[in-house]
N, C-alpha and C. Protein backbone atom coordinates (compact mmCIF):
# COMPACT_ATOMS: atom_id res chain seq x y z
N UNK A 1 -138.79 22.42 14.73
CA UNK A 1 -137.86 21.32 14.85
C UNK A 1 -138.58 19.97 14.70
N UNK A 2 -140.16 20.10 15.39
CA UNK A 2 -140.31 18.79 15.03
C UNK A 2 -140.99 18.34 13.96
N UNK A 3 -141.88 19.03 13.08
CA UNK A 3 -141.98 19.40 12.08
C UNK A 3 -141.29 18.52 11.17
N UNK A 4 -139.90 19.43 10.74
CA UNK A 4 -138.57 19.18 10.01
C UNK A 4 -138.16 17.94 10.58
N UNK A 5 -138.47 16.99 11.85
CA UNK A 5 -137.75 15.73 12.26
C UNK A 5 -138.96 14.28 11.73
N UNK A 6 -140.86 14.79 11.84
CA UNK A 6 -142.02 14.50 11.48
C UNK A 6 -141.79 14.14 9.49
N UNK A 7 -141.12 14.97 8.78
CA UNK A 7 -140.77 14.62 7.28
C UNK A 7 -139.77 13.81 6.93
N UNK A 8 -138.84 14.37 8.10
CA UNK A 8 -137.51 13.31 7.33
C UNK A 8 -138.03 11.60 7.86
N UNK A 9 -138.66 12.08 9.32
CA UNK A 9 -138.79 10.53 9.20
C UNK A 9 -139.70 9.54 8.25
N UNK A 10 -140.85 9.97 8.26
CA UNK A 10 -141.60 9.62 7.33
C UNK A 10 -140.67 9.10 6.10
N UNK A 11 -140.27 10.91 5.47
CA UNK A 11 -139.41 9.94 4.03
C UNK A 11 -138.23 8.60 4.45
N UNK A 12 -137.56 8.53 5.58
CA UNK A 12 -137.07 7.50 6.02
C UNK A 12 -137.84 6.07 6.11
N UNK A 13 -139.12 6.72 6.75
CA UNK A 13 -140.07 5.19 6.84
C UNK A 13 -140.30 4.59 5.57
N UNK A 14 -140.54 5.49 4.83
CA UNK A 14 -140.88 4.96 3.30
C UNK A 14 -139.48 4.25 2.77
N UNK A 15 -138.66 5.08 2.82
CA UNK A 15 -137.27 4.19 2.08
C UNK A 15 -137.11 2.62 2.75
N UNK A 16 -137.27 2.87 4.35
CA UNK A 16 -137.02 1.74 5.05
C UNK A 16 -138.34 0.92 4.45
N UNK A 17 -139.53 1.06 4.68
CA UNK A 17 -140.32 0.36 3.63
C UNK A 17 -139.60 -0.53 2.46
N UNK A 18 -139.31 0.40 1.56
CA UNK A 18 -138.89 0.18 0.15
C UNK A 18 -138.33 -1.25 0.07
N UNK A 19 -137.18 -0.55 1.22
CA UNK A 19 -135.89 -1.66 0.89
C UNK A 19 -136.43 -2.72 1.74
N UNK A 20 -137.44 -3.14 3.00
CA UNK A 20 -138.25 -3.86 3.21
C UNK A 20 -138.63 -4.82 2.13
N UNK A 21 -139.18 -3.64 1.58
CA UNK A 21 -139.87 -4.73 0.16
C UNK A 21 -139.28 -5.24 -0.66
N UNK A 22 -137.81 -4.85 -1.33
CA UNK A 22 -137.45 -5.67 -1.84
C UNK A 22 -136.37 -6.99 -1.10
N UNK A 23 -136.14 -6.47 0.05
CA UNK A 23 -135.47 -8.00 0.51
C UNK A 23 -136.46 -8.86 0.95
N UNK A 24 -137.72 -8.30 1.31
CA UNK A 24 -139.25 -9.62 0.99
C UNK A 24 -138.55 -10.17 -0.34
N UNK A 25 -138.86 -9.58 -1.35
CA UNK A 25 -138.61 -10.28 -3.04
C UNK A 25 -137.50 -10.59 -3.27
N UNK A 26 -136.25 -10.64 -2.37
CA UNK A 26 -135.13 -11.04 -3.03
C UNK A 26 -135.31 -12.43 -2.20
N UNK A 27 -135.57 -12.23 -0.71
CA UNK A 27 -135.83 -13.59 -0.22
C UNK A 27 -137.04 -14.81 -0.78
N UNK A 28 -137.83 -13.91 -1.38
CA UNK A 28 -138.83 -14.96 -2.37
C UNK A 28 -140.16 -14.90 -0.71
N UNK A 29 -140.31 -13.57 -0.44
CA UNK A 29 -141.46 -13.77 0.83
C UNK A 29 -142.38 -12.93 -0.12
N UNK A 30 -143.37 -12.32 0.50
CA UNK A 30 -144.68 -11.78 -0.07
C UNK A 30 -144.01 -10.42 0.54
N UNK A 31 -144.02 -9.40 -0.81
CA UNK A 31 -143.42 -8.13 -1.30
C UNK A 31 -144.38 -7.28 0.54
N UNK A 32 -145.61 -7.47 1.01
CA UNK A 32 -146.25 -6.65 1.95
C UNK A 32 -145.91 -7.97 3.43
N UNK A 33 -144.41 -8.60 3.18
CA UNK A 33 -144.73 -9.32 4.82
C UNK A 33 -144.38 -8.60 5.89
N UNK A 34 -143.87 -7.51 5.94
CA UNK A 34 -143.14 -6.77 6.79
C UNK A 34 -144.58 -5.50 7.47
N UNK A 35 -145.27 -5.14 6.47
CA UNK A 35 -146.86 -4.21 6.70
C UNK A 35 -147.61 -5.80 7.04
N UNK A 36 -148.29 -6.36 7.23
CA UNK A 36 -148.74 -7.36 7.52
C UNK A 36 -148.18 -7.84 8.90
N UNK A 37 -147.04 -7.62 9.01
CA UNK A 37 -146.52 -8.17 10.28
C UNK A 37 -147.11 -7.52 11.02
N UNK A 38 -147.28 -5.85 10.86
CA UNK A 38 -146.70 -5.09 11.83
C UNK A 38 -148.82 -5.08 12.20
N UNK A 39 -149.30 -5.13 11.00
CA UNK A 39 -150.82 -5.18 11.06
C UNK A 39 -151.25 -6.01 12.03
N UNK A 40 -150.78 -7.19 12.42
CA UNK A 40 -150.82 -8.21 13.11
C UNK A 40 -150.98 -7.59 14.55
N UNK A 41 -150.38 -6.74 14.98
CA UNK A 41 -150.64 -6.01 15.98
C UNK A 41 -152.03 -5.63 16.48
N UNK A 42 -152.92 -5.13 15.72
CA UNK A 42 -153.90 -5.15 15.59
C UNK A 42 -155.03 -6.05 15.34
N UNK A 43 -154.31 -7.22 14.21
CA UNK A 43 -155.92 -8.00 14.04
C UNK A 43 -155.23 -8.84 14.29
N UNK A 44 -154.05 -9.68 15.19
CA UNK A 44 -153.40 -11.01 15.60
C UNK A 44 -153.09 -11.60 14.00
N UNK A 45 -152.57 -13.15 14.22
CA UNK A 45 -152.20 -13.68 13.74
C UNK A 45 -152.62 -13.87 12.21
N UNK A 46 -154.11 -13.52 11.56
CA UNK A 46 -154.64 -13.72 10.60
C UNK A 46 -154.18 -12.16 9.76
N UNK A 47 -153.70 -11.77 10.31
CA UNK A 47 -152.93 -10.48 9.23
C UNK A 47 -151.66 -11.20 8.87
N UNK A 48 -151.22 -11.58 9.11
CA UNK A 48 -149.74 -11.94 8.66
C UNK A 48 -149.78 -13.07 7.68
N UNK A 49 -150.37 -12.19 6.20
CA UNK A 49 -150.59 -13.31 5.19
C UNK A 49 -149.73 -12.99 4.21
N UNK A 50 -149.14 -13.20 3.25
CA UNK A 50 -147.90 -13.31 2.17
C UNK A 50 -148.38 -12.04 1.26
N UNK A 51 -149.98 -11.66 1.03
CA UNK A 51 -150.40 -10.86 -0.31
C UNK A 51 -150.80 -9.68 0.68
N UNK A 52 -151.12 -8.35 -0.36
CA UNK A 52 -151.74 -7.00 -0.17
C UNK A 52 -153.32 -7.58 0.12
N UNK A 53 -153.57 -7.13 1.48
CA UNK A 53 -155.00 -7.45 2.10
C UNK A 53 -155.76 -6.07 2.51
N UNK A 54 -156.27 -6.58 2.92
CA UNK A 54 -157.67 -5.23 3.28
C UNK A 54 -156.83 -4.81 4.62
N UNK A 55 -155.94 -5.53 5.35
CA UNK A 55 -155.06 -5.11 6.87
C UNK A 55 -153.71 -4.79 6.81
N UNK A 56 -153.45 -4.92 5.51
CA UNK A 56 -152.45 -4.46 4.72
C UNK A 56 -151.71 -3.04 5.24
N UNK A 57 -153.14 -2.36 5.06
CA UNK A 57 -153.28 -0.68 5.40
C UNK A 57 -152.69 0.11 6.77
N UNK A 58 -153.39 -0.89 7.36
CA UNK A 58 -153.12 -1.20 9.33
C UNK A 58 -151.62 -0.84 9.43
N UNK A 59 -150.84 -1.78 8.58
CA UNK A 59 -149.84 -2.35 9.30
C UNK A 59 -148.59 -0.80 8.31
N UNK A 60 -149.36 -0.45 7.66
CA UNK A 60 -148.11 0.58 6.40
C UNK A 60 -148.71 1.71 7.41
N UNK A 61 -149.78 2.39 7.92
CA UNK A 61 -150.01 3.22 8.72
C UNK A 61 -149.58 3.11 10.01
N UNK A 62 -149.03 2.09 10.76
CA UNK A 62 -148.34 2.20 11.95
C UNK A 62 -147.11 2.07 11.95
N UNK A 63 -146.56 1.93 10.41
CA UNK A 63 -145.25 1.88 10.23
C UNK A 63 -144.90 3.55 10.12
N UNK A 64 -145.48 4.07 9.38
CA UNK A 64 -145.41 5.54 9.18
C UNK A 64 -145.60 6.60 10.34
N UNK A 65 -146.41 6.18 11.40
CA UNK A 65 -146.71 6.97 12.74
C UNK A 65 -145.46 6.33 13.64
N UNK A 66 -144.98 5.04 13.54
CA UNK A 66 -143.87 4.84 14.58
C UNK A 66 -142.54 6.13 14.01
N UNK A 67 -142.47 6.32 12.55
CA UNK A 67 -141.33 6.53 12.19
C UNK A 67 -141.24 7.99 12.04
N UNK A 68 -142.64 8.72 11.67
CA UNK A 68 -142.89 9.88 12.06
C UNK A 68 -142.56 10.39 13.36
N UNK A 69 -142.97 9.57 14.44
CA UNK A 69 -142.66 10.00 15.86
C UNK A 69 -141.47 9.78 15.90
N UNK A 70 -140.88 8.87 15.27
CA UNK A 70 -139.61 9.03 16.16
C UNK A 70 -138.52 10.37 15.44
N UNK A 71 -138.86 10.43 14.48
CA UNK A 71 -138.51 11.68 13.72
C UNK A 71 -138.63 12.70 14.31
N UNK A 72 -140.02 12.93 14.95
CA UNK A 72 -140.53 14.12 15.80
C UNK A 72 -139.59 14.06 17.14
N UNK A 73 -139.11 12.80 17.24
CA UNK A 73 -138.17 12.93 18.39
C UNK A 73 -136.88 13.33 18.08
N UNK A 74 -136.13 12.71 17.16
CA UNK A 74 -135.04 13.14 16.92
C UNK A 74 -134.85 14.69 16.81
N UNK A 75 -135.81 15.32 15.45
CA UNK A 75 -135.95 16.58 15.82
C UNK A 75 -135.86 17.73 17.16
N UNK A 76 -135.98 17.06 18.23
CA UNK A 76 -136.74 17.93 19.02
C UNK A 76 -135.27 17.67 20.14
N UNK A 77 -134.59 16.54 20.19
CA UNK A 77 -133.03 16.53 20.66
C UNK A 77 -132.50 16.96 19.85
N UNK A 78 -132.04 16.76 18.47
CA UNK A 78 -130.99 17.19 17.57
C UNK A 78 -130.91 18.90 17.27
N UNK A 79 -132.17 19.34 17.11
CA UNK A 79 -132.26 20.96 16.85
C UNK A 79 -131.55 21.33 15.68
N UNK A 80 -131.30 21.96 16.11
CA UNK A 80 -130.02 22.67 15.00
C UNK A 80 -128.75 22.98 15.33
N UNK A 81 -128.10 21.74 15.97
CA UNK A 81 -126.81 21.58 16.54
C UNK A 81 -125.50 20.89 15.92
N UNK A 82 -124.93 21.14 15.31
CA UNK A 82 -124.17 20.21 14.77
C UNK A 82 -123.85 20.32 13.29
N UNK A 83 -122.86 19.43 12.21
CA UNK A 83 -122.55 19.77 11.15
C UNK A 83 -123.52 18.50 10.51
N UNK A 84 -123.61 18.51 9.84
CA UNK A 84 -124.57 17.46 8.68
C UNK A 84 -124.06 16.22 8.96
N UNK A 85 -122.74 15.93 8.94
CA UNK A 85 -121.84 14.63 9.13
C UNK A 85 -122.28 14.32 10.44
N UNK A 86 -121.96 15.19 11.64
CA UNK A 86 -122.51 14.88 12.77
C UNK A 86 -124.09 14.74 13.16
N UNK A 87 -125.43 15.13 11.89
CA UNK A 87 -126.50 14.99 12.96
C UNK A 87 -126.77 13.43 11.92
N UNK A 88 -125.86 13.02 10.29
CA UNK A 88 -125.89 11.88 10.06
C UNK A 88 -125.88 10.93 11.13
N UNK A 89 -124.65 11.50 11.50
CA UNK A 89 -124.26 9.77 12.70
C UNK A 89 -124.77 9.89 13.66
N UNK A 90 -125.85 10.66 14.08
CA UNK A 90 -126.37 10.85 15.36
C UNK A 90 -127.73 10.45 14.90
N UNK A 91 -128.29 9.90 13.53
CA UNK A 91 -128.93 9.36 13.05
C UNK A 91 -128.64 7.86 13.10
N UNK A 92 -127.90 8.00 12.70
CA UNK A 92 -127.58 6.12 12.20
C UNK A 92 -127.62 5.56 13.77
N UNK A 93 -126.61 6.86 15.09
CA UNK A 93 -126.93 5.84 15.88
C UNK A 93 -128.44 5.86 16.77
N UNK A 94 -129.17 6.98 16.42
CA UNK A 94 -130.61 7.09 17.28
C UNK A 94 -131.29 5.52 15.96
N UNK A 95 -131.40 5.05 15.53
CA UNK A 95 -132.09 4.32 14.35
C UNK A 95 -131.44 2.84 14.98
N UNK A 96 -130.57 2.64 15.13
CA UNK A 96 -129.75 1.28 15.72
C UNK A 96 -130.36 1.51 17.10
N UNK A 97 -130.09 2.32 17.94
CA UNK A 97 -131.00 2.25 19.05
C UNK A 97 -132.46 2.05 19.68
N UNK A 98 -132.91 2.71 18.32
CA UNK A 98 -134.48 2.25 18.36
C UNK A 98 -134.55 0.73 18.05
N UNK A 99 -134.26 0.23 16.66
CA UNK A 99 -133.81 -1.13 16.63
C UNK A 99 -133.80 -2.16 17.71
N UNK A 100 -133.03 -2.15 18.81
CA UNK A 100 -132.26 -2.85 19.78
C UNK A 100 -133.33 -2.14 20.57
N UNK A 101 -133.73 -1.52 20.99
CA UNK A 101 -134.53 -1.00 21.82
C UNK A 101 -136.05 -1.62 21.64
N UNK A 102 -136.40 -1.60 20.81
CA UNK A 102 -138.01 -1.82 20.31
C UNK A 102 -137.94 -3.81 20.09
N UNK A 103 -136.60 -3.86 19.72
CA UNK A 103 -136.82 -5.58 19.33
C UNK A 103 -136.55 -6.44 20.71
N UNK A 104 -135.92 -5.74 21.60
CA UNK A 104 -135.32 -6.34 23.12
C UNK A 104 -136.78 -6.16 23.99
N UNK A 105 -137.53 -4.88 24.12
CA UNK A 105 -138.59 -4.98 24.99
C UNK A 105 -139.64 -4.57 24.15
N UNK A 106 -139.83 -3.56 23.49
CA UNK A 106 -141.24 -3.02 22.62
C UNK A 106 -142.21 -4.10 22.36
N UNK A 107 -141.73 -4.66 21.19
CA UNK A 107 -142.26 -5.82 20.63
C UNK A 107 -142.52 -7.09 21.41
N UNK A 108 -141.46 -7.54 22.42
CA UNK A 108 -141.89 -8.51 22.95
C UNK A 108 -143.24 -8.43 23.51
N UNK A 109 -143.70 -7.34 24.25
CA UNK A 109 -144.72 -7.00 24.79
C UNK A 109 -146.06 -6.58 23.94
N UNK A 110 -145.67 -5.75 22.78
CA UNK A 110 -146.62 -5.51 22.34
C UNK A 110 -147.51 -6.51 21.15
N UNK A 111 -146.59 -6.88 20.80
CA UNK A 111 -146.54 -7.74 19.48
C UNK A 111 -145.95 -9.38 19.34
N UNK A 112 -145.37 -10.23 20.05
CA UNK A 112 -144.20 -10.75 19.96
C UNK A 112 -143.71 -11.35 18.48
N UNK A 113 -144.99 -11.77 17.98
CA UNK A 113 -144.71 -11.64 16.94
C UNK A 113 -144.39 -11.23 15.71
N UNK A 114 -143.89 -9.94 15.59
CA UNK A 114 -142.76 -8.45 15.16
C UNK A 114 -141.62 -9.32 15.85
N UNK A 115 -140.99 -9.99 17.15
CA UNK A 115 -140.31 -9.98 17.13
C UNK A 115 -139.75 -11.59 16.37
N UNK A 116 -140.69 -12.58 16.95
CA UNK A 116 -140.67 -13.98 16.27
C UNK A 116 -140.44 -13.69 14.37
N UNK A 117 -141.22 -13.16 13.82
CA UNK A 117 -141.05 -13.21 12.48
C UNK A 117 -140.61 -12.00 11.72
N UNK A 118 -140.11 -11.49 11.89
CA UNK A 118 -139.62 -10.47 11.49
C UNK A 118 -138.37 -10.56 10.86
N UNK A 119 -137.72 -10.27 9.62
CA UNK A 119 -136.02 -10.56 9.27
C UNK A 119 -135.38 -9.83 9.75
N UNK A 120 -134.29 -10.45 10.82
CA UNK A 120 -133.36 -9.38 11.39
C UNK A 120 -132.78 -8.89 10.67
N UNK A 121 -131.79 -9.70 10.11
CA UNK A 121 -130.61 -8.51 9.37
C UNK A 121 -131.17 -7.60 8.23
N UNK A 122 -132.34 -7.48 7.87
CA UNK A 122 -133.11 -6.96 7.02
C UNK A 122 -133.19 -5.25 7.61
N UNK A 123 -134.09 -5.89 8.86
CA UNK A 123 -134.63 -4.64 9.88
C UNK A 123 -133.66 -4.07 10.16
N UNK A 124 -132.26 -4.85 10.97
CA UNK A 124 -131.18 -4.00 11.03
C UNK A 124 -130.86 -2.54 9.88
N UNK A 125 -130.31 -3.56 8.63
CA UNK A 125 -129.74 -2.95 7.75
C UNK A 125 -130.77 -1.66 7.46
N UNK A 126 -132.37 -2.02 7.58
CA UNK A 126 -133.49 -0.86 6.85
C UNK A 126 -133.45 0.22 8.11
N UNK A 127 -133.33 -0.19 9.51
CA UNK A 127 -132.69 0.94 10.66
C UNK A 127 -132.09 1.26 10.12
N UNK A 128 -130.80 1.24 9.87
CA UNK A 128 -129.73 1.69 9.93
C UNK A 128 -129.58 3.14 8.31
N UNK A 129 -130.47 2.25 7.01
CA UNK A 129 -130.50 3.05 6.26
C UNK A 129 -131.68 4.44 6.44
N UNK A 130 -132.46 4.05 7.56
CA UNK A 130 -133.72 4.93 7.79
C UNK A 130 -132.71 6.46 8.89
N UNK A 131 -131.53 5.79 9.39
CA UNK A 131 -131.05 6.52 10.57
C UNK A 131 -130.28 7.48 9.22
N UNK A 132 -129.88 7.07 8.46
CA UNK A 132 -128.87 7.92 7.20
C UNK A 132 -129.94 8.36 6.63
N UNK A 133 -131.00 8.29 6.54
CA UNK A 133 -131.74 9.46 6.00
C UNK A 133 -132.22 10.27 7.16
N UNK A 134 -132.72 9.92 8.04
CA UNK A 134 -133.09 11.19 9.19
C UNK A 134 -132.11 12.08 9.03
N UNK A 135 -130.67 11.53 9.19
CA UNK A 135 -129.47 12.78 9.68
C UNK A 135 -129.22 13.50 8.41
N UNK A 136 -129.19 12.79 6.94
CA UNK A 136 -129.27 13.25 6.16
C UNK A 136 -130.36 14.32 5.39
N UNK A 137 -131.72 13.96 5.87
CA UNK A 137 -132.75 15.14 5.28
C UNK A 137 -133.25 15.64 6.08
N UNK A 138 -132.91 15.68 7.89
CA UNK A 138 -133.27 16.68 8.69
C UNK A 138 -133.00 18.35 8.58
N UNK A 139 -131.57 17.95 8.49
CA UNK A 139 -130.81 19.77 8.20
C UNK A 139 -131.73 20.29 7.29
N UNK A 140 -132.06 19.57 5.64
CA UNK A 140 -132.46 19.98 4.81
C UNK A 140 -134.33 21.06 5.03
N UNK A 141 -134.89 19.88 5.88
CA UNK A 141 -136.33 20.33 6.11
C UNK A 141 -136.22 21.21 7.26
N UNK A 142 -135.48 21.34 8.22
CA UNK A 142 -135.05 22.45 9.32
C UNK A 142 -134.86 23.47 8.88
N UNK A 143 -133.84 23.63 7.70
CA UNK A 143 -133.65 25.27 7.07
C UNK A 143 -134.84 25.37 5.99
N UNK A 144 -135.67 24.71 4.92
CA UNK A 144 -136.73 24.97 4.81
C UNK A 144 -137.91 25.30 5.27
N UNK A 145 -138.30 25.34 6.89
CA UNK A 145 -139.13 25.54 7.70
C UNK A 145 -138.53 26.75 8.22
N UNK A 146 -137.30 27.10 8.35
CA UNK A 146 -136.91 28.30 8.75
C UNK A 146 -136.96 29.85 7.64
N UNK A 147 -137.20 29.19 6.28
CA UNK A 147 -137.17 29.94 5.25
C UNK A 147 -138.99 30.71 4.93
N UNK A 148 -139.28 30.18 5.91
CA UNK A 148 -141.14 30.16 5.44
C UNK A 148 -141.29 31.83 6.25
């Protein structure tokens, strides 16, 4: 289960990435501000620069372990309960919850600045599309792990 919850999120993190990156470029920001932000965590304020840096790396690897885990979480509540439609929306809403959850206390504490610079309705919308892929390619990697 967690396995199958460890892939979908990932491929979720990446999409949420993606579309990250291009509302950086539609807003006219630097295509890596969102990995940079999150890098910032780590090396403070001098990561959070507009271009692909050497801390660059930092910040796309803790994007991928937050989203992995939480995958590994969803997995491990969701199981194999439910119809596809239902572990969708039980996606979209575990992904809005993390959201609101991580931007209200996580970040303030860990980071604040994830929460200071960060584009909301961006992050929203890339939750929300990361929660429609969990519910959407969980079932899929659950019955492939069951097929092995």
């Amino acid at each position: 289960m967690a396995l199958a919850g460890i892939e979908a999120g990932i491929v979720g993190g990446l999409i949420l990435l993606g579309y990250l990156t291009l509302d950086s470029a539609w807003h006219r920001r630097g295509f890596w501000a969102v990995p940079n932000l999150l890098a910032s965590t780590f090396y403070g304020e001098s990561a959070y620069a507009p271009g692909f840096g050497a801390r660059t790396s930092a910040g796309l690897a803790l994007l991928l372990v937050i989203y992995g885990a939480l995958g590994a979480l969803f997995g491990l509540i969701i199981r194999d309960h439910g119809t596809r439609l239902r572990v969708t929306l039980f996606g979209l809403i575990f992904a809005a919850g993390w959201f609101f959850l991580s931007f209200e206390f996580l970040w303030k504490h860990v980071n604040p600045l994830v929460q200071l610079y960060s584009p909301d309705r961006a992050m929203l919308v890339g939750h929300l599309i990361y929660g429609g892929v969990l519910g959407r390619r969980f079932p899929a990697y659950l019955k492939s792990l069951h097929g092995v």
